[in-house]
Protein backbone atom coordinates (compact mmCIF):
# COMPACT_ATOMS: atom_id res chain seq x y z
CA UNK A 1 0.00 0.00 0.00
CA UNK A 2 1.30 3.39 -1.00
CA UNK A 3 0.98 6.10 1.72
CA UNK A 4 1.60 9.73 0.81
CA UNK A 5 3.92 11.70 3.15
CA UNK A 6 1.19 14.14 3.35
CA UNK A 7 -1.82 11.49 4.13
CA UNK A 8 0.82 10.61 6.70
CA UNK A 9 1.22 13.59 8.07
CA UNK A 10 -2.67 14.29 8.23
CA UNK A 11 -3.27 11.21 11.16
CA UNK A 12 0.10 12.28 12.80
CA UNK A 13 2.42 9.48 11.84
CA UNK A 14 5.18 11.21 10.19
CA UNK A 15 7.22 12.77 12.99
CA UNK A 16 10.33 13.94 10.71
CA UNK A 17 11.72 14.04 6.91
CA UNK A 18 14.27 11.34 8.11
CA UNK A 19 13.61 8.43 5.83
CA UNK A 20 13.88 5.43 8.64
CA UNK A 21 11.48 7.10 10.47
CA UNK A 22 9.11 8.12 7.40
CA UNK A 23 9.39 4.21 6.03
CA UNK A 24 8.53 3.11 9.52
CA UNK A 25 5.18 5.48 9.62
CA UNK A 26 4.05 4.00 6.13
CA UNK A 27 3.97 0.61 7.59
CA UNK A 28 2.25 1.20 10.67
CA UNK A 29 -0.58 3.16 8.71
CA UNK A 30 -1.10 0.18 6.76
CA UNK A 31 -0.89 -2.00 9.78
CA UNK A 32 -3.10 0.13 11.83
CA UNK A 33 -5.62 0.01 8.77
CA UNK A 34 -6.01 -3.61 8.34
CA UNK A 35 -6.12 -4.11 12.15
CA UNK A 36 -9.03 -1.16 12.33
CA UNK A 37 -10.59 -2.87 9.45
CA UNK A 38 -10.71 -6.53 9.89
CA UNK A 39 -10.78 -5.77 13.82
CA UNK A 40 -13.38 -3.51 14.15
CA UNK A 41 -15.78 -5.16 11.35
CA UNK A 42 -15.13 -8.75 13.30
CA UNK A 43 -15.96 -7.20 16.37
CA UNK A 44 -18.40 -5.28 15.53
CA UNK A 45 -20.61 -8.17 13.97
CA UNK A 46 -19.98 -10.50 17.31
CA UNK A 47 -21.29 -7.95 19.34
CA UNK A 48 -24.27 -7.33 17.32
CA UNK A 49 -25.22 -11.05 17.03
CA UNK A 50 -24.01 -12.40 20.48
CA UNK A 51 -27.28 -10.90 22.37
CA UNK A 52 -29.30 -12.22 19.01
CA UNK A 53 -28.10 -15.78 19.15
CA UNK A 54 -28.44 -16.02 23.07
CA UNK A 55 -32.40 -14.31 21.91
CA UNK A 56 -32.94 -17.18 19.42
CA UNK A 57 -31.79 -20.44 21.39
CA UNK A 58 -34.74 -19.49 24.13
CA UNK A 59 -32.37 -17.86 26.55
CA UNK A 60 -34.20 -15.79 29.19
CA UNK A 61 -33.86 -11.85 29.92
CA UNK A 62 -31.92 -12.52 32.96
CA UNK A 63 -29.13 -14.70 30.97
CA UNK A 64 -29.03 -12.31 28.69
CA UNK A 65 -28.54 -9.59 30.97
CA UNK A 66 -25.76 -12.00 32.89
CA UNK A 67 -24.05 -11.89 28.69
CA UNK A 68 -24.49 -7.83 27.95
CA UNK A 69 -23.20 -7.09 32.17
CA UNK A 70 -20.26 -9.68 32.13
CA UNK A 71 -19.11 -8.66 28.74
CA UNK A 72 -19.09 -5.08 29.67
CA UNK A 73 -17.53 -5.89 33.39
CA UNK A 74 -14.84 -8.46 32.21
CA UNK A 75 -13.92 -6.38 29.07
CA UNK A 76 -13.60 -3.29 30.80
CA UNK A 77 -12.72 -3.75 33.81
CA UNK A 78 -9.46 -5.82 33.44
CA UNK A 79 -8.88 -3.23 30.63
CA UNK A 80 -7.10 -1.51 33.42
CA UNK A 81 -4.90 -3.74 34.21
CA UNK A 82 -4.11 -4.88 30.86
CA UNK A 83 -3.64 -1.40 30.50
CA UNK A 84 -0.72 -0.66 32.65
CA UNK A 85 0.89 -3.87 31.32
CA UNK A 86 1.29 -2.66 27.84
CA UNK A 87 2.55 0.72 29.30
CA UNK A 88 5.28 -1.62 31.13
CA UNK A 89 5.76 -4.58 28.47
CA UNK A 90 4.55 -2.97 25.49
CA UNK A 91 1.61 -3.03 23.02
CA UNK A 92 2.12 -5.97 20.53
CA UNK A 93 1.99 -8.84 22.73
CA UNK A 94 -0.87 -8.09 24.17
CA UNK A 95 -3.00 -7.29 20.90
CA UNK A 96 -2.34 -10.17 19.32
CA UNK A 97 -2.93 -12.46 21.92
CA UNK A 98 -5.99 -10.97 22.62
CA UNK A 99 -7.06 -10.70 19.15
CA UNK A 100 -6.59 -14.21 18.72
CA UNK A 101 -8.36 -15.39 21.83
CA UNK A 102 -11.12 -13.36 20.69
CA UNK A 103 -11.54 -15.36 17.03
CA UNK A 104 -10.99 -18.89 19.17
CA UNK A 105 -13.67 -18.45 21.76
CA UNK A 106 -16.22 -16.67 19.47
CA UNK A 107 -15.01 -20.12 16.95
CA UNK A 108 -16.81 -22.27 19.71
CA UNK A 109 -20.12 -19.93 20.65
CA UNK A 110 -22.07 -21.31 17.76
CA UNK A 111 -21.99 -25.15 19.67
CA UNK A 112 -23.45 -23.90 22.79
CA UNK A 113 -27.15 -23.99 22.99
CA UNK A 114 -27.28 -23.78 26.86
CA UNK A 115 -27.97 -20.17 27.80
CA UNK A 116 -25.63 -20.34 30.96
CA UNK A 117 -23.07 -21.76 28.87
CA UNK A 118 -22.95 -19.43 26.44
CA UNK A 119 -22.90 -16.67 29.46
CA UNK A 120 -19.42 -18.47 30.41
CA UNK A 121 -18.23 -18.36 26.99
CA UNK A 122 -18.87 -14.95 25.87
CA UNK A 123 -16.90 -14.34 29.62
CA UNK A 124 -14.18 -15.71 28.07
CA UNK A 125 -14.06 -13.81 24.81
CA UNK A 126 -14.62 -10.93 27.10
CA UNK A 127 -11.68 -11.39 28.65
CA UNK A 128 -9.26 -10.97 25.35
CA UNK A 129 -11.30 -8.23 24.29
CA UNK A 130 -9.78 -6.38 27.48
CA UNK A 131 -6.43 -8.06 26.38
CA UNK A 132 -6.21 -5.78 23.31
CA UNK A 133 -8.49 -2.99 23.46
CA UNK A 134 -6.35 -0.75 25.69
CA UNK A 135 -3.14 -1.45 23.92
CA UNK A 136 -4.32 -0.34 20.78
CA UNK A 137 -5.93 2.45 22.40
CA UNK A 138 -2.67 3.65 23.63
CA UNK A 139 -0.96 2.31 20.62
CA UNK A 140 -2.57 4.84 18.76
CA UNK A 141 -1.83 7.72 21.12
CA UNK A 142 1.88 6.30 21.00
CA UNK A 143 1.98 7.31 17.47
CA UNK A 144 0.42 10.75 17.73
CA UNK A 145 0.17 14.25 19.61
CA UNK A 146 -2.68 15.57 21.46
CA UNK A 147 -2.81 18.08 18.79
CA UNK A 148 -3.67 15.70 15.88
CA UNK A 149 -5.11 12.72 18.37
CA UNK A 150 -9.05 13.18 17.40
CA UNK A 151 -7.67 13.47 13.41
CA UNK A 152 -6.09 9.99 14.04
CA UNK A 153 -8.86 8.15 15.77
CA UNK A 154 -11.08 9.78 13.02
CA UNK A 155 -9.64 8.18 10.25
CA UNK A 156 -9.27 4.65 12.44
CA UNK A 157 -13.23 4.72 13.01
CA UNK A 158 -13.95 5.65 9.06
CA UNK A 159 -11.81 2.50 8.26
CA UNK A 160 -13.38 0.67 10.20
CA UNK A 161 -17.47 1.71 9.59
CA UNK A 162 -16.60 0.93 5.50
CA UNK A 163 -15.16 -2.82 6.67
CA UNK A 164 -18.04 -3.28 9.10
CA UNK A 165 -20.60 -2.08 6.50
CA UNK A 166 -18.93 -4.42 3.48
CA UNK A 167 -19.03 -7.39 6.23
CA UNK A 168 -22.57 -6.33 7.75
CA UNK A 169 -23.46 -6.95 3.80
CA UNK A 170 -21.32 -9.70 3.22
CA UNK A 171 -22.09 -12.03 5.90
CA UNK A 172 -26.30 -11.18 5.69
CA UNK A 173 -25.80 -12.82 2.61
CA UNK A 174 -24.12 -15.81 3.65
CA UNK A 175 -26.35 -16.78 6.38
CA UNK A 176 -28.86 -17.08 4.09
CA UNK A 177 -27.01 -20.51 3.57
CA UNK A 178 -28.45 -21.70 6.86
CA UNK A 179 -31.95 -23.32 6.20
CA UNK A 180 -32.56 -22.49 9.95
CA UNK A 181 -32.32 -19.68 12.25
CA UNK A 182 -29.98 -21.20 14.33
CA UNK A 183 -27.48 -21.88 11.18
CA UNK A 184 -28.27 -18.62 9.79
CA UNK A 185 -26.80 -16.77 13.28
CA UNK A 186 -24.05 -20.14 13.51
CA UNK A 187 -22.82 -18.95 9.74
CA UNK A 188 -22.80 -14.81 11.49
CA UNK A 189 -20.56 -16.16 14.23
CA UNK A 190 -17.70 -18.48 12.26
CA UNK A 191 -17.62 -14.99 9.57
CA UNK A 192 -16.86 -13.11 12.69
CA UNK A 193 -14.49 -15.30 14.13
CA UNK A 194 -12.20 -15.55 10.45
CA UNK A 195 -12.11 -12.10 10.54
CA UNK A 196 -10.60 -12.24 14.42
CA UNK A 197 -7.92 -14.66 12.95
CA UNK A 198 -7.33 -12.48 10.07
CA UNK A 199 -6.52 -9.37 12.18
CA UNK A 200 -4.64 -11.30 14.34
CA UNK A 201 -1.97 -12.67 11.57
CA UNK A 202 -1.65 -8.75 10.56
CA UNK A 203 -1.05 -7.75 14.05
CA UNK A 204 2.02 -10.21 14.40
CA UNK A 205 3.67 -7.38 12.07
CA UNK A 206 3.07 -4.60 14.72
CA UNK A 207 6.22 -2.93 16.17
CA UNK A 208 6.07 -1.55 19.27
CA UNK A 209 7.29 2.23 19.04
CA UNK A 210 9.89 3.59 21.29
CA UNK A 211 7.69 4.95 24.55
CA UNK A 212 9.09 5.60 27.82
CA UNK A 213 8.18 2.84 30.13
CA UNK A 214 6.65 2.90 33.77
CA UNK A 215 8.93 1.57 36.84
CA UNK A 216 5.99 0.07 38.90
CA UNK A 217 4.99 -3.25 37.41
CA UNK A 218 1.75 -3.05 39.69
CA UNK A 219 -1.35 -3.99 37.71
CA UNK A 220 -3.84 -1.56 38.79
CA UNK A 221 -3.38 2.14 40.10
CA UNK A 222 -5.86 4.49 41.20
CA UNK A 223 -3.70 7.47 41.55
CA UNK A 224 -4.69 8.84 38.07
CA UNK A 225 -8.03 9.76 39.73
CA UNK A 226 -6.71 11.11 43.16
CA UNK A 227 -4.28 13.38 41.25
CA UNK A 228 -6.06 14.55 38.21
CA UNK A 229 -9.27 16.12 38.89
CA UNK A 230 -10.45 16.34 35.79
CA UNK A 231 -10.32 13.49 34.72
CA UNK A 232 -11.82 11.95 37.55
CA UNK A 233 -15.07 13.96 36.82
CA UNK A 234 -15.04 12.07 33.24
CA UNK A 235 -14.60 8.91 34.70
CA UNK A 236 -17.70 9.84 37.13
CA UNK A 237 -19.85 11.32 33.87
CA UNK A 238 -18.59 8.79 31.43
CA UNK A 239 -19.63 5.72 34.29
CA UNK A 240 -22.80 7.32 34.79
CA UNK A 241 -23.71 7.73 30.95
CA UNK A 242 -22.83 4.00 30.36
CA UNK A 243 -25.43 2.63 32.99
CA UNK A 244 -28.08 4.46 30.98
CA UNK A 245 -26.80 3.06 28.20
CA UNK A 246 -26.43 -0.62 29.09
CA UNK A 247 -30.28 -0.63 30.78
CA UNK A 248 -31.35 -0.81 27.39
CA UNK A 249 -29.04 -3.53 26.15
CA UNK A 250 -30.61 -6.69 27.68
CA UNK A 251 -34.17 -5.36 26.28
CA UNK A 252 -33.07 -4.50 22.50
CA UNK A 253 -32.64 -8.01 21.35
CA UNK A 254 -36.33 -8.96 22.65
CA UNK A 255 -37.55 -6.72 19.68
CA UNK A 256 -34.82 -7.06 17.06
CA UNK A 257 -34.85 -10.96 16.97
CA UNK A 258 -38.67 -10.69 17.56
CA UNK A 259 -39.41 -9.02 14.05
CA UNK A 260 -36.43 -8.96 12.22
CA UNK A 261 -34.70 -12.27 10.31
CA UNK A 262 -30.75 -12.88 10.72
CA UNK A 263 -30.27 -10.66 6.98
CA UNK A 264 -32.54 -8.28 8.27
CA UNK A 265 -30.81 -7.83 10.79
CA UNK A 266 -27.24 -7.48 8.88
CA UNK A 267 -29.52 -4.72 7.11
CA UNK A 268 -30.36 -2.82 10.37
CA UNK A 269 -26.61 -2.61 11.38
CA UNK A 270 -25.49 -1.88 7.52
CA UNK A 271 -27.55 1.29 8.20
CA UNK A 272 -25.61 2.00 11.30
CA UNK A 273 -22.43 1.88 9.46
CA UNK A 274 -23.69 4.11 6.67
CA UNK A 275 -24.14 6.58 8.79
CA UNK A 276 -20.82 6.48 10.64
CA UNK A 277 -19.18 6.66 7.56
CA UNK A 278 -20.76 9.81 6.08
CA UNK A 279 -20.36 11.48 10.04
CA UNK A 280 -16.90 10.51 10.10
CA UNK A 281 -16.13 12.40 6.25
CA UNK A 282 -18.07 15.32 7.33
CA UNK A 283 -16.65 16.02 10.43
CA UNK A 284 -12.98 14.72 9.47
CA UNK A 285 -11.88 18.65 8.47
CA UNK A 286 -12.57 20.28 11.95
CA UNK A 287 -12.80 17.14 14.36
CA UNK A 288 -9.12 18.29 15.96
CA UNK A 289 -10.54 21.67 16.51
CA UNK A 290 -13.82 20.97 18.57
CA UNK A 291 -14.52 20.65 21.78
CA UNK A 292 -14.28 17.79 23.40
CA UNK A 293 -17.26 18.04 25.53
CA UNK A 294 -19.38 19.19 22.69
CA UNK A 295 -18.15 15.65 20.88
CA UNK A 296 -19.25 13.40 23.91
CA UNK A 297 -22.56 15.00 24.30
CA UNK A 298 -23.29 15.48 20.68
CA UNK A 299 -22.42 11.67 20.53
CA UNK A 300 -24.77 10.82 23.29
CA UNK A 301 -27.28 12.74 23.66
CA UNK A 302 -28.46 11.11 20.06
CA UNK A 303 -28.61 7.82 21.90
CA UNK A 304 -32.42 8.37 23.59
CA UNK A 305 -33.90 7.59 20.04
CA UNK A 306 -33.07 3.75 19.79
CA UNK A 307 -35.12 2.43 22.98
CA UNK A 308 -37.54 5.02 22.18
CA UNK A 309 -37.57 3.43 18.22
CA UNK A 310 -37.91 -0.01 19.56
CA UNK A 311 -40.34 0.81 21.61
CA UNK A 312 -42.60 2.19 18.69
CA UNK A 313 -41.59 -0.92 16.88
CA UNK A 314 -42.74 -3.14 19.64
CA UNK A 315 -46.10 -1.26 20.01
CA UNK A 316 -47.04 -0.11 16.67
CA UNK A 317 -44.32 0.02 13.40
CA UNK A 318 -43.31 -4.31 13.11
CA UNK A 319 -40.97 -3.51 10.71
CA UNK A 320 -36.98 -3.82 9.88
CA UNK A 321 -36.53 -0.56 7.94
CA UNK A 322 -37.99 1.34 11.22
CA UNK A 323 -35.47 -0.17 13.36
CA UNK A 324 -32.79 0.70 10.40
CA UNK A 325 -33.73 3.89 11.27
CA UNK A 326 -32.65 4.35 14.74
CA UNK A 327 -29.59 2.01 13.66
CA UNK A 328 -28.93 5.00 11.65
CA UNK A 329 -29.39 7.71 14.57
CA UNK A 330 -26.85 5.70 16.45
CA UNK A 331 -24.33 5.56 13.65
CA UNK A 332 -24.27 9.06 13.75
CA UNK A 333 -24.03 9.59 17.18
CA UNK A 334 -21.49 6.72 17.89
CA UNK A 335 -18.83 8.39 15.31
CA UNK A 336 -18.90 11.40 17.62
CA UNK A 337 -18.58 9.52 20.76
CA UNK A 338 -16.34 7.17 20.03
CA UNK A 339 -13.56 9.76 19.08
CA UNK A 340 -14.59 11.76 21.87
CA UNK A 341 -14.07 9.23 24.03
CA UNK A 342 -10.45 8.12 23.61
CA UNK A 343 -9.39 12.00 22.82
CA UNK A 344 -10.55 12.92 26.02
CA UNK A 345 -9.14 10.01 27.70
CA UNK A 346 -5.73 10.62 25.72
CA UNK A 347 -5.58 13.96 26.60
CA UNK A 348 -5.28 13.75 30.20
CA UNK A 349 -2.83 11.20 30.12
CA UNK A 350 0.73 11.69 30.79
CA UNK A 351 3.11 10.36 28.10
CA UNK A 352 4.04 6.72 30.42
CA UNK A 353 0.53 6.01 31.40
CA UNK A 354 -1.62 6.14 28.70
CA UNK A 355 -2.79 2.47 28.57
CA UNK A 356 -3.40 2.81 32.25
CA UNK A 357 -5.61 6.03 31.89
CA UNK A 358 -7.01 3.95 29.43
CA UNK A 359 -8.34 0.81 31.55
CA UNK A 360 -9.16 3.27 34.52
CA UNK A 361 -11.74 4.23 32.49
CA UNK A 362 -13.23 1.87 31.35
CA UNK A 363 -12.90 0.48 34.77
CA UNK A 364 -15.13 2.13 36.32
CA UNK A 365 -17.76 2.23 32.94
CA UNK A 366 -17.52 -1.80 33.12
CA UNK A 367 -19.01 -1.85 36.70
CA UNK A 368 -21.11 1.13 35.52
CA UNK A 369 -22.48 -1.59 32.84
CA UNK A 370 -22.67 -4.67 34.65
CA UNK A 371 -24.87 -3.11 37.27
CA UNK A 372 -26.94 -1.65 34.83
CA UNK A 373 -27.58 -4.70 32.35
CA UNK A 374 -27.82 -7.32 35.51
CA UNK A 375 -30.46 -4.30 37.37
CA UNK A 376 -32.85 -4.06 33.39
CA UNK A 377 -32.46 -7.69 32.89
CA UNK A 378 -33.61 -9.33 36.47
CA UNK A 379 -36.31 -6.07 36.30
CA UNK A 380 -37.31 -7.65 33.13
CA UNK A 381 -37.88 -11.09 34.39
CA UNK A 382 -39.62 -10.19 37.44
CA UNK A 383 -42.33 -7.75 35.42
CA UNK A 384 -42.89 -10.13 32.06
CA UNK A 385 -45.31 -12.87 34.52
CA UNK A 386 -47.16 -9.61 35.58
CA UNK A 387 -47.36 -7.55 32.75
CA UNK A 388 -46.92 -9.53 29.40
CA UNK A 389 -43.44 -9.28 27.88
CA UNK A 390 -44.30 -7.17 24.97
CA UNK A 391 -46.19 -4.57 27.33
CA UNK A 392 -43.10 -4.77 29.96
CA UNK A 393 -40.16 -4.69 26.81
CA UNK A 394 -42.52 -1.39 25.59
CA UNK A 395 -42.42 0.15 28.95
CA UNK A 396 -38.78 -0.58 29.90
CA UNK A 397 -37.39 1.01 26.44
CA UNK A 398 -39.77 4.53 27.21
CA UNK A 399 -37.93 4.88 30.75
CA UNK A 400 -34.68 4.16 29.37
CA UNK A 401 -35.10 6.66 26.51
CA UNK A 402 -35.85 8.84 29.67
CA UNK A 403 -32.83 8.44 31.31
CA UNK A 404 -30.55 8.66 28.48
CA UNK A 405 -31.66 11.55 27.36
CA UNK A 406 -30.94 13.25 31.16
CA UNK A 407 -28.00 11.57 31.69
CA UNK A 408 -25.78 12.71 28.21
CA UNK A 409 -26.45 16.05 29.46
CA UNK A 410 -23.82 15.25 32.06
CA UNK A 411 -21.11 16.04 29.68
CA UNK A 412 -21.80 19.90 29.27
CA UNK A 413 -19.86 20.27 33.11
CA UNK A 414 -16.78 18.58 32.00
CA UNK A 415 -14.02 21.50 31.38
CA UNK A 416 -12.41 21.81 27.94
CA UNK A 417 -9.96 19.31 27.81
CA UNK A 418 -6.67 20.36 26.90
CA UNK A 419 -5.12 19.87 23.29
């Protein structure tokens, strides 16, 4: 792949004119986008269809709500740990191993049909999720400044919606090979996990770039949030933001796997990428100069449409292209957040600790999760006897469109974050 000196320069990977250092940026931008392709577009798709195959083998609102609060707690909250270690040991290791172990256990979901199984074995792919995530996170702030940061992370999400959109596409069509629903999602899942293997054999090409390296080999510090105020109130905002959030995730696949088929629901997500894509090109020019506030709230505050979507769905509109709709609402608000995110994350950082700013984070938004996913779900269980479940799904996603919509306002009190 040829990479133009000033394409280079545009994500922040060029740091000089001398040539070792120029041919060493043009191979890490085509590393970092087959990783963001192949990565994000593998995970992507087996977070989409985990909660929809746990949906379609019978499994009940509280397993699912054990799968969408596990995920979040094991994947986030050992991010922080895994964090530090890739600010002491470096960031390959740790993303491929983690990339692989994601494509082996999500290999072996399709052959569980026992909903407390499968809550064990999306654990485990949890678990390597958390494995990579932050290195990669800091891997990219590695290769940057807090200047150009939000330009980089840009250009990794856009690569990343056009792979998951050409997969979202791809692999709706080959599940049509399944004659049943459970082979139709089965098919979904083994797609996934070849991509998982294919990002892994790029990432064995990574080098780590020359960082300075923390002393302390501890695996988890708190003193990130007793010294840096700021940041702490992001981790308190951010953690509060991503309970609203997850209340709705053990509800959503009660209506998408309800009334919408496995390419259907490729379709749905296809529309999410769309989106994302055409955000991510319009907002590429002046992304580095906005606020980073403005990004995170812009990014969530978007997010009260999908349960309140669903929730017509359920009640009154049965049909895919409605729920394509708010798939599309949250494509455009995700490409704001997800920069805004990591920028803001990135920029309080000090240069040795970014991986561990990193998994502090998402620390504290992985209990945030679990308690909110494990609260909805048991809520769910204990309301469908009484209620119906359609009535109790419909109710459920009108609160939680509530509550997100108060709760992204959260991000207007975070100061400007410094770039």
């Amino acid at each position: 792949m040829h990479v133009k000196k000033s394409e280079l320069d545009s994500v922040g990977l060029v740091i000089d004119d001398d040539s070792e250092k120029v041919n060493l940026s043009r191979r890490m931008t085509t590393l970092l986008v087959l990783i963001s392709a192949f990565g994000t577009a593998s995970r992507f798709i087996a977070r989409t269809f985990m909660e929809l195959y746990a949906y379609i083998i019978n499994s009940s609102a509280t397993a699912i709500s054990l799968i969408t609060s596990l995920r979040n707690l094991i994947q986030m909250a050992f991010q922080s740990s895994f964090g530090r270690l890739s600010d002491k040991l470096g960031r390959k290791n740790l993303i491929v191993v983690g990339i692989f172990g994601q494509g082996a256990t999500l290999l072996l979901i399709p052959f569980i049909r026992n909903e407390w199984v499968l809550v064990g074995g999306i654990a485990l792919f949890s678990f390597f999720i958390a494995c990579s995530t932050p290195a990669f996170t800091a891997l990219l702030g590695d290769l940057t400044s807090h200047k150009s940061i939000a330009g980089l992370l840009n250009f990794v999400n856009l690569v990343g919606a056009i792979a998951s959109l050409i997969a979202m596409i791809s692999v709706g069509g080959l599940s049509n090979l399944g004659e049943t629903e459970y082979q139709q999602y089965s098919i979904i899942l083994y797609a996934a996990a070849g991509l998982f293997f294919i990002t892994g054999f790029v990432s064995i090409f990574l080098i780590n770039p020359p960082t300075e390296k923390i002393e302390k080999v501890s695996v988890l510090s708190f003193t990130p949030l007793k010294e840096n105020k700021e940041f702490r109130r992001f981790v308190i905002i951010g953690s509060i933001m991503g309970f609203s959030m997850s209340l709705g995730w053990p509800i959503f696949p009660f209506v998408r796997g309800e009334f919408a088929s496995a390419q259907e629901n490729t379709w749905i997500w296809a529309s999410f990428s769309v989106f994302m894509i055409i955000t991510l090109l319009v907002i590429r020019p002046f992304i580095n100069k906005m606020n980073r506030k403005w990004v995170l709230f812009i990014g969530r505050v978007t997010m009260f449409y999908i349960p309140l979507n669903l929730a017509i769905t359920a009640f009154w509109l049965q049909e895919w292209w409605h729920m394509a709709i708010g798939a599309a609402i949250s494509g455009f608000g995700n490409s704001f957040y997800m920069i805004g995110e990591s920028a803001y994350i990135l920029d309080q950082a000090t240069e040795k600790e970014k991986g561990t700013y990193t998994g502090l984070f998402y620390l504290f938004l992985g209990v945030a999760t679990f308690l909110g996913s494990l609260i909805s779900g048991v809520l769910a269980d204990v309301f469908i006897p009484i209620l119906g479940q359609l009535q109790t799904i419909g109710l459920f996603l009108f609160i939680i469109a509530g509550i997100r919509l108060v709760s992204s306002f959260g991000f207007l009190f975070l100061p400007s974050s410094k770039t």
